[in-house]
N, C-alpha and C. Protein backbone atom coordinates (compact mmCIF):
# COMPACT_ATOMS: atom_id res chain seq x y z
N UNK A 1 1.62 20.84 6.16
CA UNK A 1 1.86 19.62 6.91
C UNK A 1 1.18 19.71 8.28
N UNK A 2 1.31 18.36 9.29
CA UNK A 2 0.55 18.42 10.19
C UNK A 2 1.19 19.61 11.58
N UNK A 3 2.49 19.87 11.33
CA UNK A 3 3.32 20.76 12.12
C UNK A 3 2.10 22.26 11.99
N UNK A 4 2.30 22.32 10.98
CA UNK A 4 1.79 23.82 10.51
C UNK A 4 0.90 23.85 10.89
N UNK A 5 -0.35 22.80 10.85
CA UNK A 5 -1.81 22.60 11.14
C UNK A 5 -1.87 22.73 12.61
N UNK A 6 -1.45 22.17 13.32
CA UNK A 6 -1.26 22.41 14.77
C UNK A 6 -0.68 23.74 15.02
N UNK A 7 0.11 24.14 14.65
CA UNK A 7 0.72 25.67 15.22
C UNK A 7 -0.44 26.64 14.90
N UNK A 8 -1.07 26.29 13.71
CA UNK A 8 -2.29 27.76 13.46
C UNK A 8 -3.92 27.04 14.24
N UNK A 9 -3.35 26.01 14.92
CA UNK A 9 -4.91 25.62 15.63
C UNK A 9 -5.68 26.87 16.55
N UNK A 10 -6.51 26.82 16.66
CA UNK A 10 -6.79 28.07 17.76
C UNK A 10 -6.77 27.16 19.21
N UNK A 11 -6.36 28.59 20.29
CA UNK A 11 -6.10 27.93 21.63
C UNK A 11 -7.27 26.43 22.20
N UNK A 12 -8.22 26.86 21.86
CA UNK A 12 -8.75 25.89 22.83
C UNK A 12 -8.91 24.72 21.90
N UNK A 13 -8.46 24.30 20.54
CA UNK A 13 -8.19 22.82 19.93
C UNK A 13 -6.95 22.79 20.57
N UNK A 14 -5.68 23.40 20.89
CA UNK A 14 -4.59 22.84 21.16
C UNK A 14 -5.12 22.50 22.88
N UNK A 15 -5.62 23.34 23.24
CA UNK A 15 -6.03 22.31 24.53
C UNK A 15 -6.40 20.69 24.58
N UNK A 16 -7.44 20.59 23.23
CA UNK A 16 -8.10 19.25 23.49
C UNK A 16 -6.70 18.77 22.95
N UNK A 17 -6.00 18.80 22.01
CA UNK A 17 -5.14 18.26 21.40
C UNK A 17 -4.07 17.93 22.58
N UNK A 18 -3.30 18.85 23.13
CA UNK A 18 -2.16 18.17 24.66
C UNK A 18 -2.86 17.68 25.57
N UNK A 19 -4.00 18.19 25.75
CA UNK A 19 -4.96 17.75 27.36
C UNK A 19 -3.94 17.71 28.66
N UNK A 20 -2.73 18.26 28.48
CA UNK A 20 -2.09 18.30 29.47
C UNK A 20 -1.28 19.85 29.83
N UNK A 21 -2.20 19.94 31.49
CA UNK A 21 -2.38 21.28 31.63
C UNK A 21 -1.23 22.04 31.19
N UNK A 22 0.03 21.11 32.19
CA UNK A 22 1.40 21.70 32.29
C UNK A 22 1.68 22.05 30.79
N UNK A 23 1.54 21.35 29.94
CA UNK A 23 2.27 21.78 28.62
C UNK A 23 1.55 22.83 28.35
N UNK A 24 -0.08 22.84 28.39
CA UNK A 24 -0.56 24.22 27.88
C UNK A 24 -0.39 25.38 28.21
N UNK A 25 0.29 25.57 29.62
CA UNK A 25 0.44 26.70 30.63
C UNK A 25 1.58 26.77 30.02
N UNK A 26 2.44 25.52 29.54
CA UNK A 26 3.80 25.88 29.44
C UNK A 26 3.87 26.97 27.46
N UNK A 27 2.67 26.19 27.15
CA UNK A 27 2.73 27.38 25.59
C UNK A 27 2.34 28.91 26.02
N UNK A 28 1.45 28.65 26.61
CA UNK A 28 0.43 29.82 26.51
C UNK A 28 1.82 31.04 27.42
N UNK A 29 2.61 30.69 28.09
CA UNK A 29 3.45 31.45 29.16
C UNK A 29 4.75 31.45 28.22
N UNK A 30 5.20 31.23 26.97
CA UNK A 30 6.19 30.85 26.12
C UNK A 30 5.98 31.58 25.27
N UNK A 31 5.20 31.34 24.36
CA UNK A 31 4.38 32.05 23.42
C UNK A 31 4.55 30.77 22.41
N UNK A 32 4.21 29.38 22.47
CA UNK A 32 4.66 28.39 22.04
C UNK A 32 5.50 27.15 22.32
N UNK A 33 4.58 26.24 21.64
CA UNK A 33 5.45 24.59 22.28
C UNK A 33 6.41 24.75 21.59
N UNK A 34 7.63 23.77 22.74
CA UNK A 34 8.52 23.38 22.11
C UNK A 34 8.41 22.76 20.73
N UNK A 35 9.56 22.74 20.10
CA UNK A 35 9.39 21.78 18.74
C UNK A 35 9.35 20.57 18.75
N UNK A 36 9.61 19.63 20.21
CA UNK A 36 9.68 18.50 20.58
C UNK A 36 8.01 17.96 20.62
N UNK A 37 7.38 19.00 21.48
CA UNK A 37 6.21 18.67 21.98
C UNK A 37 5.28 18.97 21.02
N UNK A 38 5.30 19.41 19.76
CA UNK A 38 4.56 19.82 18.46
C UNK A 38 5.01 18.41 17.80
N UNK A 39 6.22 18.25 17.47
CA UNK A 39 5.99 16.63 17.00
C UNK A 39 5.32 15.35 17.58
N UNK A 40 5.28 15.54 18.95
CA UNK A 40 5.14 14.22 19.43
C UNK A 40 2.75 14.28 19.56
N UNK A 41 3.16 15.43 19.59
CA UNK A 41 1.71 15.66 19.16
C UNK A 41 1.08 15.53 18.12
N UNK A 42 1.73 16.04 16.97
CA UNK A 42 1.58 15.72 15.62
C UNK A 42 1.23 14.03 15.46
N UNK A 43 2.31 13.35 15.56
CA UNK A 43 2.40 12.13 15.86
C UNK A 43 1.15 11.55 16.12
N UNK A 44 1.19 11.63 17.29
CA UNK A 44 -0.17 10.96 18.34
C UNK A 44 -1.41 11.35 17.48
N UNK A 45 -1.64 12.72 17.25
CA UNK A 45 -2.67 13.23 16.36
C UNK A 45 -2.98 11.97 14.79
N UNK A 46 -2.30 12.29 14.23
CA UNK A 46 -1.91 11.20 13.04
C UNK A 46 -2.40 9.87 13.05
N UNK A 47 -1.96 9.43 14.51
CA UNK A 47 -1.79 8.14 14.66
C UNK A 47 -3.57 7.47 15.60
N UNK A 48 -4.22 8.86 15.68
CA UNK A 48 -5.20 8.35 16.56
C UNK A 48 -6.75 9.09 15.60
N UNK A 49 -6.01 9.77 14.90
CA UNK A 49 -7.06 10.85 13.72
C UNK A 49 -8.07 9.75 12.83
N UNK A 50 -7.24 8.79 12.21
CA UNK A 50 -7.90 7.82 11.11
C UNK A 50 -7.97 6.53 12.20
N UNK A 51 -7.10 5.84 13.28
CA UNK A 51 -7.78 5.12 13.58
C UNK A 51 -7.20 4.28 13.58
N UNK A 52 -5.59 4.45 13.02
CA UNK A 52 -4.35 3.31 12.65
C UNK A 52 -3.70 3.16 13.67
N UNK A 53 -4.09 1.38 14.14
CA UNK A 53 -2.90 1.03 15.65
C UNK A 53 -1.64 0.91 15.12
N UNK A 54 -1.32 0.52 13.58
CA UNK A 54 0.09 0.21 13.32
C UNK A 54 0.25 0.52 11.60
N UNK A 55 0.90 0.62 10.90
CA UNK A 55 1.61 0.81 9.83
C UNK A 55 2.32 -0.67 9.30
N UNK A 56 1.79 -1.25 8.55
CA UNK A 56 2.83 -2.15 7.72
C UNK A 56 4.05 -1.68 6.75
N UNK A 57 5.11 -2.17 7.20
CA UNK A 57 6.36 -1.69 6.43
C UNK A 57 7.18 -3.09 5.52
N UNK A 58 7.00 -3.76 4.72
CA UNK A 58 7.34 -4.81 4.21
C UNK A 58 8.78 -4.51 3.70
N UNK A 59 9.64 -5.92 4.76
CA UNK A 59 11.34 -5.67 4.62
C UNK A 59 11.66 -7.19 4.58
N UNK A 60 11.97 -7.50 3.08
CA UNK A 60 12.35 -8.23 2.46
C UNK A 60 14.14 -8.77 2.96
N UNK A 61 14.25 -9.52 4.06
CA UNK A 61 15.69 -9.86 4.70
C UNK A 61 16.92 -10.10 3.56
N UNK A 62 16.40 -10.06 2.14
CA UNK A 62 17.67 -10.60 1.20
C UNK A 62 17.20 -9.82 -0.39
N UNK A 63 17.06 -8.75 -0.34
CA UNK A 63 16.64 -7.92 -1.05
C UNK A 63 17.53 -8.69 -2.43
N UNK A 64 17.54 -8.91 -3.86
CA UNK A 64 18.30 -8.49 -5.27
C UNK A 64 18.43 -7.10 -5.02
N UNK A 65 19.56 -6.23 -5.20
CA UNK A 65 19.59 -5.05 -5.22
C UNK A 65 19.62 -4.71 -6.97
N UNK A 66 19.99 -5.94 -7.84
CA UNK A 66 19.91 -5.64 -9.64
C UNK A 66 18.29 -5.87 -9.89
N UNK A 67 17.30 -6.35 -9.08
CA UNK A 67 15.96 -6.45 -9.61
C UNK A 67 15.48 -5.56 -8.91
N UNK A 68 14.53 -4.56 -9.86
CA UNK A 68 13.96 -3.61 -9.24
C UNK A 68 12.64 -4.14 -9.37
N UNK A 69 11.97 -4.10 -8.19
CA UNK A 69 10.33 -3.83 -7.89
C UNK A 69 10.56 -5.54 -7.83
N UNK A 70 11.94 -5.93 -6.82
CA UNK A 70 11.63 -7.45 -6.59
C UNK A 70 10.48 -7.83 -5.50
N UNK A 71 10.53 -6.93 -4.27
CA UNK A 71 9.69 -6.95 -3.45
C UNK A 71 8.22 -6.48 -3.75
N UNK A 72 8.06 -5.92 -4.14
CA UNK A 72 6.76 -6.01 -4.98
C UNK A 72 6.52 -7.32 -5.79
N UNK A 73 6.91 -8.24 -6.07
CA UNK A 73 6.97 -9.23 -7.21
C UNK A 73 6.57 -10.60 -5.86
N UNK A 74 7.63 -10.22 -5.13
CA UNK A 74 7.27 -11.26 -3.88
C UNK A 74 6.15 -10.87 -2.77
N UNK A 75 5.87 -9.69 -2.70
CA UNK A 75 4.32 -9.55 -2.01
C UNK A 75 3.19 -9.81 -2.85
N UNK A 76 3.31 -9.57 -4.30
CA UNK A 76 2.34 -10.21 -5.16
C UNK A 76 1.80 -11.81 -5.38
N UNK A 77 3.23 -12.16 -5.46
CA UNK A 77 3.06 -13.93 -5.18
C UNK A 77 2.08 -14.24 -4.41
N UNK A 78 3.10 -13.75 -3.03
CA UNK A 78 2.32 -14.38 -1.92
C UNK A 78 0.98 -14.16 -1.75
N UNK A 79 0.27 -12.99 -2.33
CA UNK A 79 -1.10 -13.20 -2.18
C UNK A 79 -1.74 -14.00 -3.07
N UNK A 80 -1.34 -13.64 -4.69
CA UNK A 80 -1.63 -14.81 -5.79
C UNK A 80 -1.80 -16.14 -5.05
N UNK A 81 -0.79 -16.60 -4.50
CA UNK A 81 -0.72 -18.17 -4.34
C UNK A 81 -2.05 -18.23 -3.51
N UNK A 82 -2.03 -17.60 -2.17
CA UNK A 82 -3.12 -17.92 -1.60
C UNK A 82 -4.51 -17.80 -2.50
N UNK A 83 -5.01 -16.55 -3.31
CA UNK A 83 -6.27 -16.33 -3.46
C UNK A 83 -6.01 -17.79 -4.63
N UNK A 84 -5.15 -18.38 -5.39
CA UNK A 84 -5.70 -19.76 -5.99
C UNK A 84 -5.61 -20.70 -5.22
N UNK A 85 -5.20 -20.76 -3.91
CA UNK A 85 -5.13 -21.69 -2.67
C UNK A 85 -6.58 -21.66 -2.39
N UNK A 86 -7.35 -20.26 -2.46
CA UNK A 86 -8.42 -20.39 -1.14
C UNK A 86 -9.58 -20.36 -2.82
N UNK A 87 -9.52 -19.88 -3.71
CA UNK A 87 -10.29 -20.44 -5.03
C UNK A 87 -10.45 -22.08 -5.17
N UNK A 88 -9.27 -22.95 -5.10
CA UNK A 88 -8.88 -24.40 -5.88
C UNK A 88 -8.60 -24.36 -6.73
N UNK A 89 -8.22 -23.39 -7.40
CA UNK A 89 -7.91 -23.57 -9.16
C UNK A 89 -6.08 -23.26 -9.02
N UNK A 90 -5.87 -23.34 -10.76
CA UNK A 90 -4.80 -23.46 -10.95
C UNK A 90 -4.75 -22.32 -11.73
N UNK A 91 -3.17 -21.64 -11.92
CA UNK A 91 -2.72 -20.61 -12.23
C UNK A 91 -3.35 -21.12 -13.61
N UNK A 92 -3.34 -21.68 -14.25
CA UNK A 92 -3.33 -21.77 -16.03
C UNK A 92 -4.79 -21.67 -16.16
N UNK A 93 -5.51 -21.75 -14.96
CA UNK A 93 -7.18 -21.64 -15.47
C UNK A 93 -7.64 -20.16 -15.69
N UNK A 94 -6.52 -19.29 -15.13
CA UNK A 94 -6.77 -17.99 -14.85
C UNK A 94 -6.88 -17.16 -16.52
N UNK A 95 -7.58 -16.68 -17.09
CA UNK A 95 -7.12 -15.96 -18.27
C UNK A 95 -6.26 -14.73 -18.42
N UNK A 96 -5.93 -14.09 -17.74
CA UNK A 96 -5.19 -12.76 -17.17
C UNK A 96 -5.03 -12.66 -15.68
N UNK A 97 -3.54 -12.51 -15.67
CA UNK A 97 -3.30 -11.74 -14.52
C UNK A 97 -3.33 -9.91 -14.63
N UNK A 98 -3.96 -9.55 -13.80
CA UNK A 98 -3.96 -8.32 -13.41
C UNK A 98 -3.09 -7.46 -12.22
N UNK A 99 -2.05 -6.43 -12.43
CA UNK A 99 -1.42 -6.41 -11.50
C UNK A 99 -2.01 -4.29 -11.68
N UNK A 100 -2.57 -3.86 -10.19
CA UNK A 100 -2.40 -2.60 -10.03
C UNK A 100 -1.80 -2.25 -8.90
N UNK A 101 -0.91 -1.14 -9.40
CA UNK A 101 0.45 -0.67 -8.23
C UNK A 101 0.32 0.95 -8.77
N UNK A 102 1.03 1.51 -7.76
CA UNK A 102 1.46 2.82 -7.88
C UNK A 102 2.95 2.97 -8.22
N UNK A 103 3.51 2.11 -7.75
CA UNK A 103 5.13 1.66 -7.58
C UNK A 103 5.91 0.93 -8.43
N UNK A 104 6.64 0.87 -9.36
CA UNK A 104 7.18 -0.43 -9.72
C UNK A 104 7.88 -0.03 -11.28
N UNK A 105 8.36 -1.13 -11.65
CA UNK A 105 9.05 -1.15 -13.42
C UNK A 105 7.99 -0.50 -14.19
N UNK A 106 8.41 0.46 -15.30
CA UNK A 106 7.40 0.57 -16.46
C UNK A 106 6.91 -0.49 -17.02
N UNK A 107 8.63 -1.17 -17.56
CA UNK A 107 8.61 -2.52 -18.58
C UNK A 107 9.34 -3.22 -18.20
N UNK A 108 9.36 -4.48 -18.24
CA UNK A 108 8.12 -5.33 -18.47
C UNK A 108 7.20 -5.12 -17.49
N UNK A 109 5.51 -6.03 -18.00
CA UNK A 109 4.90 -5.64 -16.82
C UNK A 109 4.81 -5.95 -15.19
N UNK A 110 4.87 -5.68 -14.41
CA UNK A 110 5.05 -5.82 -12.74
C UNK A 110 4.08 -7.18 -13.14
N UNK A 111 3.15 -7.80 -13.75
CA UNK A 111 2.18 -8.64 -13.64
C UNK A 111 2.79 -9.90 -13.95
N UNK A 112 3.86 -9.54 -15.04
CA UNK A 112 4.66 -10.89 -15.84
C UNK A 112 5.65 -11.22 -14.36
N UNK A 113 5.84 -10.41 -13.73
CA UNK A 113 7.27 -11.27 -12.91
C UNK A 113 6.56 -11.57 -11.66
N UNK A 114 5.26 -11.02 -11.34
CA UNK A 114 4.55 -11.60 -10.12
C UNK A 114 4.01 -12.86 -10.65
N UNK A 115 3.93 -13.35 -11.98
CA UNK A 115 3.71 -14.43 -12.35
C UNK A 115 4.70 -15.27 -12.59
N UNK A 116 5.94 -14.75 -12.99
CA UNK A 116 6.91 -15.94 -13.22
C UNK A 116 7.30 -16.23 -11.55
N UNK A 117 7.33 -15.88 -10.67
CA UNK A 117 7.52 -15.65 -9.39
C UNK A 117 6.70 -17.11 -8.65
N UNK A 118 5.30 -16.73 -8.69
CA UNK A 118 4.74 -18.03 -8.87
C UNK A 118 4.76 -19.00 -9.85
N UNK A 119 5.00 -19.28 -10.84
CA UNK A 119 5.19 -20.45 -11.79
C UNK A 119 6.79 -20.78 -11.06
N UNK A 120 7.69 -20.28 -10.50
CA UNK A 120 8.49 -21.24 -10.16
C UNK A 120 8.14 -21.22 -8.38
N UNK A 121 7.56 -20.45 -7.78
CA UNK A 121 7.27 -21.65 -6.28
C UNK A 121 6.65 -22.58 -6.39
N UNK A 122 5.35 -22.63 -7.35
CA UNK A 122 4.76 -23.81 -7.59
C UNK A 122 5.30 -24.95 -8.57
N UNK A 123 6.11 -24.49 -8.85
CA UNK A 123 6.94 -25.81 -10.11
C UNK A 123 5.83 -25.85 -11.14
N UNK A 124 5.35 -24.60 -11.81
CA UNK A 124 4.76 -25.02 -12.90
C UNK A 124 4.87 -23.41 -14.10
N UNK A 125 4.54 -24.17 -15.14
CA UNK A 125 4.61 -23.02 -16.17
C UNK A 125 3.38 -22.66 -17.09
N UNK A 126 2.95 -21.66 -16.48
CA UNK A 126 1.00 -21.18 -17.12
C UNK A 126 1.32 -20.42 -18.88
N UNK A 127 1.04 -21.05 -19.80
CA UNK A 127 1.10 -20.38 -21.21
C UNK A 127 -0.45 -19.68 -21.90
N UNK A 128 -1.20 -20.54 -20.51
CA UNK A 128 -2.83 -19.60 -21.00
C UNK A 128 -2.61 -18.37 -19.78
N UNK A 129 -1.97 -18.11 -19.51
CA UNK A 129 -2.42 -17.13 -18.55
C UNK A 129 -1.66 -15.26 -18.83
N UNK A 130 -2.62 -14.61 -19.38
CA UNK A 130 -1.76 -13.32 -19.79
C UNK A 130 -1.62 -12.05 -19.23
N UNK A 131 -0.97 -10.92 -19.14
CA UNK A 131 -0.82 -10.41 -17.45
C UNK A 131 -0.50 -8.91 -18.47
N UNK A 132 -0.84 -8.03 -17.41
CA UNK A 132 -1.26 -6.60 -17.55
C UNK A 132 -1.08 -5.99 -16.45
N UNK A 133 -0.33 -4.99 -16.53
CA UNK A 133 -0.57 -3.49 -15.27
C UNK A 133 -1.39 -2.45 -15.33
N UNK A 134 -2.59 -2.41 -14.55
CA UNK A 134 -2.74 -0.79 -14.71
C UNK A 134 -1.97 -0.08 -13.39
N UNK A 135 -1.83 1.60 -13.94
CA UNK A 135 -1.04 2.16 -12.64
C UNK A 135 -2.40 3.66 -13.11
N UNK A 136 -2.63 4.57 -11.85
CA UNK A 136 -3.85 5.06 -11.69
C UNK A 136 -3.78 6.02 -10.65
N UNK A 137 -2.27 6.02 -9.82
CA UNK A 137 -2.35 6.30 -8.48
C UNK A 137 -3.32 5.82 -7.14
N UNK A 138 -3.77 6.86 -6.81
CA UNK A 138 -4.51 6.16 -5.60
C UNK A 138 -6.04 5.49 -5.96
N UNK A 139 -6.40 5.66 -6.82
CA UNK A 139 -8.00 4.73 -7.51
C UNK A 139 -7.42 3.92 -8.21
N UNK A 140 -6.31 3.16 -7.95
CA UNK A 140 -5.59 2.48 -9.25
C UNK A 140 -6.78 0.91 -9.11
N UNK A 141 -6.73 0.58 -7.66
CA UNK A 141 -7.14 -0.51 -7.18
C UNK A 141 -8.84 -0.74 -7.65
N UNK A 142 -9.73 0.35 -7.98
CA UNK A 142 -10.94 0.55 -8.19
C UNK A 142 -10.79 0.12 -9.54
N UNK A 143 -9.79 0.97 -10.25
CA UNK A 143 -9.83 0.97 -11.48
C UNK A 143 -9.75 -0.33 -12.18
N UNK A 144 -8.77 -0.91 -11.78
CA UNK A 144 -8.68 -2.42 -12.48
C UNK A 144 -10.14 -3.15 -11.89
N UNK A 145 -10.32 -3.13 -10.68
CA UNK A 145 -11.69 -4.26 -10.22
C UNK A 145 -12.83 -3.25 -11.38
N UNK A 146 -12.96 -2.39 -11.62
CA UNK A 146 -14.16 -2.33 -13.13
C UNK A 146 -13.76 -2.62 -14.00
N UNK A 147 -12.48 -2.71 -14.78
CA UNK A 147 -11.55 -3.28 -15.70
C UNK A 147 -12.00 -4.77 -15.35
N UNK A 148 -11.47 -5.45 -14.62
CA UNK A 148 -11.50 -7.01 -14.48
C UNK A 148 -13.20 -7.44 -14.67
N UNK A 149 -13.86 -6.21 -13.91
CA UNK A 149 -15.32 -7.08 -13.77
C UNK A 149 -16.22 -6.35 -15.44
N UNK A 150 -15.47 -5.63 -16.16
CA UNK A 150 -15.86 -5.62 -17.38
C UNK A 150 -15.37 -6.51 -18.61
N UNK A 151 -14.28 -6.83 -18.42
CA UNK A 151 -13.69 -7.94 -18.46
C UNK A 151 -14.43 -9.16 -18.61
N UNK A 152 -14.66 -9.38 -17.42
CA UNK A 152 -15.66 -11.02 -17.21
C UNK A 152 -17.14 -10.73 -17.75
N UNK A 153 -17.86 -9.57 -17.61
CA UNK A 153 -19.47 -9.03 -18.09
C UNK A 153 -19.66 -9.47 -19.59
N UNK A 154 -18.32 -8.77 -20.57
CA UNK A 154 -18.10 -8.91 -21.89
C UNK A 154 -17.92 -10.35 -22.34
N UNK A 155 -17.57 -11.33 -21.16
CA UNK A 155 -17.00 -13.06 -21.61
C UNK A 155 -16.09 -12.77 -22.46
N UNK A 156 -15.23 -11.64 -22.63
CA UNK A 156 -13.79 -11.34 -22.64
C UNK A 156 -12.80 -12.32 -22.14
N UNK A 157 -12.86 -12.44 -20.74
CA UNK A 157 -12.31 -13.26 -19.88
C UNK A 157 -13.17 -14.08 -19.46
N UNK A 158 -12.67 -15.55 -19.16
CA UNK A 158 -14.02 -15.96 -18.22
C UNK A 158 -13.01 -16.14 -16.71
N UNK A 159 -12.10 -16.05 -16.08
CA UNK A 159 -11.22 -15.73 -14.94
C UNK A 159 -9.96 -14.92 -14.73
N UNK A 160 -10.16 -14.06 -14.02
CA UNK A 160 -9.17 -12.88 -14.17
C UNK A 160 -8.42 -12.89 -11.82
N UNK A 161 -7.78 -12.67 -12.47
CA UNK A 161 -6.98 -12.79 -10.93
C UNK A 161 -6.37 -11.71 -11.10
N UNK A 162 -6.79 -10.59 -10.22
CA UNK A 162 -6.51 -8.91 -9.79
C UNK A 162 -5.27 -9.07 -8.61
N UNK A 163 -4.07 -8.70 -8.65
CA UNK A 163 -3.51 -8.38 -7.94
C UNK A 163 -3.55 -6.79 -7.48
N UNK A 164 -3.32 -6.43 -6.19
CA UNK A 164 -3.24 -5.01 -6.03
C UNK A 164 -1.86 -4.65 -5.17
N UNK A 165 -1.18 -4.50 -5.29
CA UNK A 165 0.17 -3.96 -4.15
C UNK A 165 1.26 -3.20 -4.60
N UNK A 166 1.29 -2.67 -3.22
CA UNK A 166 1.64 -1.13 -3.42
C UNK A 166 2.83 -1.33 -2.22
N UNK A 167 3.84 -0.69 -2.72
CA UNK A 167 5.35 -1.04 -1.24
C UNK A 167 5.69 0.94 -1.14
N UNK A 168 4.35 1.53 -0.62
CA UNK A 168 4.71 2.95 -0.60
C UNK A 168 5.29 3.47 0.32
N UNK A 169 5.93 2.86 1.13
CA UNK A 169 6.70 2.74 2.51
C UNK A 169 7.92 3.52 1.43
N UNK A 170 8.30 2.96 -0.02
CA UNK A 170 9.42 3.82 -0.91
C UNK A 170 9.44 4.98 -1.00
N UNK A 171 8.21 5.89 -1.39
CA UNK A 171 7.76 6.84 -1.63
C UNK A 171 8.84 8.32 -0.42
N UNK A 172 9.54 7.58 0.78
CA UNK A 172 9.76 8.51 1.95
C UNK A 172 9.95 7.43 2.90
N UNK A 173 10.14 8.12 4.10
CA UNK A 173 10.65 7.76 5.14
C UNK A 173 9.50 7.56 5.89
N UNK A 174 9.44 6.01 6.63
CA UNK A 174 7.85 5.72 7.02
C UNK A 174 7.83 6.25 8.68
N UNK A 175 9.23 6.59 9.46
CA UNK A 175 9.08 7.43 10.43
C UNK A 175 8.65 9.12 10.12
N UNK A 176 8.27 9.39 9.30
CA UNK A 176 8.04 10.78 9.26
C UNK A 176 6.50 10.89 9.24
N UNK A 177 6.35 11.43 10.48
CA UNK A 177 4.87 11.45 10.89
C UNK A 177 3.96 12.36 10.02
N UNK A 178 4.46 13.21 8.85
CA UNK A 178 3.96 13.78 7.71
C UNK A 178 3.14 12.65 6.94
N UNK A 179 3.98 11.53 6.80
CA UNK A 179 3.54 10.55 5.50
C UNK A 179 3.06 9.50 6.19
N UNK A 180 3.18 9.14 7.23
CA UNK A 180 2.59 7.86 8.06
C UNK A 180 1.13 7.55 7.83
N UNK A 181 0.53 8.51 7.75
CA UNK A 181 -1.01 8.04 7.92
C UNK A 181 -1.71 7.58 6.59
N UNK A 182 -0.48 8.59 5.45
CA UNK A 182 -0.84 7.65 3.79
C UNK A 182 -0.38 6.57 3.60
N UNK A 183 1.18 6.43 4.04
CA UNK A 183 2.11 5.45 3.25
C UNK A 183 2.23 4.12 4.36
N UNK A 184 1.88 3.10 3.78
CA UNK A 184 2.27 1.83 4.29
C UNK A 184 2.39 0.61 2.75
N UNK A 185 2.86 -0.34 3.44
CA UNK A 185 2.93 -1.31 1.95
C UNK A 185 1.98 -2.44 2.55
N UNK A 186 1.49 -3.51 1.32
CA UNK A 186 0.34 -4.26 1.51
C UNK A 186 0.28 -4.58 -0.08
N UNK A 187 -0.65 -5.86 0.14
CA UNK A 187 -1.04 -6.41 -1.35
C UNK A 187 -2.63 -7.33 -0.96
N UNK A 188 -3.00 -6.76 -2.40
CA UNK A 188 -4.41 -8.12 -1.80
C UNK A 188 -4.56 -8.90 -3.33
N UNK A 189 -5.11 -9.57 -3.99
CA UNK A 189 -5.42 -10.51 -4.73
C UNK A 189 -6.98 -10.64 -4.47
N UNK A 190 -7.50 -10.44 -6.00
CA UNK A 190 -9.10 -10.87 -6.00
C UNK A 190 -9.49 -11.78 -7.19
N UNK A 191 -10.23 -12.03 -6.75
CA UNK A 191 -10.76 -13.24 -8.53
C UNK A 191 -11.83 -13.01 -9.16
N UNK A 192 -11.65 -13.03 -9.89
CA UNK A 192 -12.79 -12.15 -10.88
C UNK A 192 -13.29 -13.62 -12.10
């Protein structure tokens, strides 16, 4: 972890790393930072390493606690609706929905309830439209966009609507500056 990585740094990275004399005088005369000042470093490190001003944490104010992977179902929508908002088309023109997650129900697929989800905000009911998960881990999102765009190459499909979202904020605790710099939640929607 990033604790460990910092404690075996050699002296003069933990210099650039505190840049502040007092604390370094205060290791080097200790034989070691506090455990306070190794986290908050860690932290900062983490948080300034890749380049991330903030972390999305998606918190659903009225959770179903009997539907699992509801919030996933409602971050899916909401991008669905838009990418056929910012397309013009209609859910029923779509030939497959595509849903890739890391997170969520085995069965049924996460794709069917991000679709029934939208068929009732929009007041309508799509019977051409047929829905699939791939799960892949972290290339899951690659994986379906060559899936979808082999898909459309073959005239298999002639419109495929890719959902991608992931609520890995679950995975752990999104204050733990270990997992912060992997785990956030997010969804995107593409059209294929």
């Amino acid at each position: 972890n990033n604790k460990e990585f910092i404690i075996g740094m050699d002296d003069e990275a933990k210099k650039q790393l505190f840049k502040d004399p007092p604390d370094y005088n205060l290791y080097k005369n200790s034989g070691g930072y506090p455990e306070e000042k190794v986290d908050q470093a860690a932290l900062k490190w983490e948080m300034e390493r890749p380049k991330i001003k903030n972390r999305t944490i998606y918190n659903n104010p009225n959770p179903d606690p009997n539907e699992i992977g509801s919030e996933l179902d409602e971050m899916g929508a909401i991008v669905v609706q838009k990418a056929l908002l910012d397309a013009g088309i209609t859910l029923n023109e779509c030939d497959l929905l595509m849903c890739a997650t890391n997170n969520s129900r085995i069965y049924p697929a996460n794709a069917q309830f991000i679709k029934g989800r939208v068929e009732r905000n929009l007041g309508i009911i799509s019977h051409s439209t047929g829905c699939v998960d791939i799960r892949a881990a972290c290339p899951v999102g690659s994986m379906a966009s060559f899936l979808a765009s082999g898909l459309i190459r073959s005239k298999q499909c002639k419109r495929i609507i890719l959902v991608i979202v992931d609520k890995a904020s679950d995975f752990g605790d999104p204050k733990d500056y270990t997992k912060i710099n992997l785990f956030g939640d997010g969804a995107v929607a593409l059209m294929f």
